[in-house]
C-alpha atoms as a PDB file:
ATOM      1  CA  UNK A   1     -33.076 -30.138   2.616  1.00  0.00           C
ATOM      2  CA  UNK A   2     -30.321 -32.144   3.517  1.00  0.00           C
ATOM      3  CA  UNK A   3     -26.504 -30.912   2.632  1.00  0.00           C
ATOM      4  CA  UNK A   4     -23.957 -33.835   2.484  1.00  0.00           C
ATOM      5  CA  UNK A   5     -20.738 -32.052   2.787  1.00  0.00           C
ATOM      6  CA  UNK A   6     -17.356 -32.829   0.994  1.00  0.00           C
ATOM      7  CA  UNK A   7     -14.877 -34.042   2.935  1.00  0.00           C
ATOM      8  CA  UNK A   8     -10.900 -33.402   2.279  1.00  0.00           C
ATOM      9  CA  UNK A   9      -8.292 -35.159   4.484  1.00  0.00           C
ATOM     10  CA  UNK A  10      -4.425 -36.356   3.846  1.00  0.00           C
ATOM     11  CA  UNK A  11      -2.066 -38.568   5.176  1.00  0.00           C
ATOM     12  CA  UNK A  12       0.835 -39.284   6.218  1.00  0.00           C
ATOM     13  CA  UNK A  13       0.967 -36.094   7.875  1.00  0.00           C
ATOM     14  CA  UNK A  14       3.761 -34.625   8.163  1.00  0.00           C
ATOM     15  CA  UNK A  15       4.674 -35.213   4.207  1.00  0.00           C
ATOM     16  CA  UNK A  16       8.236 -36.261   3.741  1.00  0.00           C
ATOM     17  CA  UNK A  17       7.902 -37.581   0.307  1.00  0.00           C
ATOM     18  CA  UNK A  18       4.729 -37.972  -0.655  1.00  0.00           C
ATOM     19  CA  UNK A  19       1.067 -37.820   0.985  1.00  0.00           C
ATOM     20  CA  UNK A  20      -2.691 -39.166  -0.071  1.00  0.00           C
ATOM     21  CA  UNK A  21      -5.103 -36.730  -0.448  1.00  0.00           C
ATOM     22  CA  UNK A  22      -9.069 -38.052   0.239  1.00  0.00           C
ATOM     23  CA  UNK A  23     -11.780 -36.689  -1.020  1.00  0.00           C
ATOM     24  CA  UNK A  24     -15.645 -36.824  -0.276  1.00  0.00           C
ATOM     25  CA  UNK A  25     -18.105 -35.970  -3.027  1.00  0.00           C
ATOM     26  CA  UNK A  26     -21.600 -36.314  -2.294  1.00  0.00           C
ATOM     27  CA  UNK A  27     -22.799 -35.728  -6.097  1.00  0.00           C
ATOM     28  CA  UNK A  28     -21.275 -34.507  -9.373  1.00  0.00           C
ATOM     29  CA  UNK A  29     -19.950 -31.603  -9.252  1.00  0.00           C
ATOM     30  CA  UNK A  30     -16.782 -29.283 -10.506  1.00  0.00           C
ATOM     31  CA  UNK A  31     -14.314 -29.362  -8.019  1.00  0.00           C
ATOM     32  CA  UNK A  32     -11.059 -27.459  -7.841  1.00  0.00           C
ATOM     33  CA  UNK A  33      -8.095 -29.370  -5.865  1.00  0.00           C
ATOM     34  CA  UNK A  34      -5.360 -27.168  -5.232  1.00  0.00           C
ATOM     35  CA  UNK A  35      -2.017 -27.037  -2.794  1.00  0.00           C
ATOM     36  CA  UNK A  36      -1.578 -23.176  -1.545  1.00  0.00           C
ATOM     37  CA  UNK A  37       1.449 -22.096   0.990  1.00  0.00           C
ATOM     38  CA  UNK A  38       0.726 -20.080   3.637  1.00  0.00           C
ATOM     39  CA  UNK A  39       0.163 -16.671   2.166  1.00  0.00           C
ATOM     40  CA  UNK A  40      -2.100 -18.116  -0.130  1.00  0.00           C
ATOM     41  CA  UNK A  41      -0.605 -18.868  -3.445  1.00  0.00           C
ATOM     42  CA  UNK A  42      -1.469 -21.587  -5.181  1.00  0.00           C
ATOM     43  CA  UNK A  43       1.737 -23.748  -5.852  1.00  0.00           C
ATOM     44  CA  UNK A  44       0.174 -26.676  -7.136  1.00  0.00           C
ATOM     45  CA  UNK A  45      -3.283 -27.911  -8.715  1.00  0.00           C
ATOM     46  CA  UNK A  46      -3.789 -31.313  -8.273  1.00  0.00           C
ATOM     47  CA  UNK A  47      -7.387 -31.147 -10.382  1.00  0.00           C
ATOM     48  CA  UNK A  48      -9.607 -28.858 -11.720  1.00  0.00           C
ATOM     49  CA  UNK A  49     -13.039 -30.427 -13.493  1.00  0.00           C
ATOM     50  CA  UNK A  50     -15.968 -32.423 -12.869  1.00  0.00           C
ATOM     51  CA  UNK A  51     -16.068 -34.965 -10.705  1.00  0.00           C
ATOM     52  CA  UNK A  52     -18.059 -38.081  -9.687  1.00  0.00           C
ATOM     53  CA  UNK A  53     -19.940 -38.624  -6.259  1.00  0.00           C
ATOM     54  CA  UNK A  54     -18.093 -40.782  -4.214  1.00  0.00           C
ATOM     55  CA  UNK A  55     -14.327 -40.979  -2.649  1.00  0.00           C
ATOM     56  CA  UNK A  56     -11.532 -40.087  -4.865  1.00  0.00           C
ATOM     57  CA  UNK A  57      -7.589 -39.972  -4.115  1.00  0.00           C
ATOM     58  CA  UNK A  58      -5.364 -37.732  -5.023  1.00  0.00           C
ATOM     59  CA  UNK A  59      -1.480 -37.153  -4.000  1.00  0.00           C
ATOM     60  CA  UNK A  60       1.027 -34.875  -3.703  1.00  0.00           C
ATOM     61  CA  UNK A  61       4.716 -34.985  -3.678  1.00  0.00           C
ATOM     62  CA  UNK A  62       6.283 -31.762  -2.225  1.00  0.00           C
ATOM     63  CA  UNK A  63       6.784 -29.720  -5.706  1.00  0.00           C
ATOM     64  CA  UNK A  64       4.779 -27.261  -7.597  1.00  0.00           C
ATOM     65  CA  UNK A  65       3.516 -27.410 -11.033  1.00  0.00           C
ATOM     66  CA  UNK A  66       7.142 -26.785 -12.091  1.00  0.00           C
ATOM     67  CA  UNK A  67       8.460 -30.030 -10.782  1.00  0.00           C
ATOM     68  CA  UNK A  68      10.364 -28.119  -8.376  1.00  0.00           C
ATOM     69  CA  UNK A  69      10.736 -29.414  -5.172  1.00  0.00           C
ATOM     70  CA  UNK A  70       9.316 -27.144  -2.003  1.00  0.00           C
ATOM     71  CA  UNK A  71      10.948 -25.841   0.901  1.00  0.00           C
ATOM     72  CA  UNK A  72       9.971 -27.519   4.289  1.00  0.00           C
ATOM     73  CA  UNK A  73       6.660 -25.238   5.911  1.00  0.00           C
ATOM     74  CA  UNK A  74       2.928 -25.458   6.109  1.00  0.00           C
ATOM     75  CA  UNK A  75       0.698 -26.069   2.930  1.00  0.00           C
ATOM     76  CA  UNK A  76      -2.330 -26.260   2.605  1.00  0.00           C
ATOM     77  CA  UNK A  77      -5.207 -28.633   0.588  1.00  0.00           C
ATOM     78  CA  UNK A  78      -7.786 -26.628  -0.479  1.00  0.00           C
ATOM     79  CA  UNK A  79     -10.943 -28.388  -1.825  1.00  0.00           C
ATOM     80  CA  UNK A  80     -13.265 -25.627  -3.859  1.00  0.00           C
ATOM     81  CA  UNK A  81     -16.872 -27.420  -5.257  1.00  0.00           C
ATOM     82  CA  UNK A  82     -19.544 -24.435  -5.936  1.00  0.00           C
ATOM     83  CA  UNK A  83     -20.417 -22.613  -2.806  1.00  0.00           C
ATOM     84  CA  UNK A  84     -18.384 -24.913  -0.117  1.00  0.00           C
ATOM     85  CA  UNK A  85     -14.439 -24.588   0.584  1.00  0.00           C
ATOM     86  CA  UNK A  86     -13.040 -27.519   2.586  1.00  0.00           C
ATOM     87  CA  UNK A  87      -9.095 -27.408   3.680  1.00  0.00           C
ATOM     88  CA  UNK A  88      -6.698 -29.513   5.419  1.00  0.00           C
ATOM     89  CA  UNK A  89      -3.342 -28.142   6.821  1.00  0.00           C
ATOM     90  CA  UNK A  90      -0.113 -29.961   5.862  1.00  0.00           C
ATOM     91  CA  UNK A  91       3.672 -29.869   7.224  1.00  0.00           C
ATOM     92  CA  UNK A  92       5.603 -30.131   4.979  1.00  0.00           C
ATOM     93  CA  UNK A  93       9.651 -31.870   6.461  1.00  0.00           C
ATOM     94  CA  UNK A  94      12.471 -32.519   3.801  1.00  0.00           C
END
């Protein structure tokens, strides 16, 4: 059996203001998109429900689910769809 993977990448990298998050999704699935700093809590989710196959965007502008802006440090995208975690590091400049 073949396994198409999801894909997760971002850009501009290093964020200033805001950054594009990609996504791959081979078929429908539930997929959890969260941002997480670097001990691992989630600051930010960015989605959280079924998805279509295909390429979606998402984006991100520095702040938690607050509205409150971040301080400058690594983040990371976390991409959660049934059994596979994909993540992409981000830096994070203000």
């Amino acid at each position: 059996m073949l396994v198409i993977p999801i894909w997760i990448c971002n850009y501009p990298n290093p964020v200033n203001a805001t950054t594009r998050i990609r996504i791959g999704v081979p078929a429908d699935s539930y997929l959890s998109l969260v941002v997480v700093d670097v001990i691992g809590r989630t600051v930010r989710q960015l989605f959280s429900g079924i998805q279509t196959a295909g390429e979606h965007e998402y984006y991100w502008d520095g702040k938690n689910d607050s509205g409150v802006d971040l301080a400058s440090g690594i983040y990371f995208a976390v991409l959660h769809s049934n059994n596979r975690t994909q993540t992409v590091r981000m830096l994070l400049v203000r």
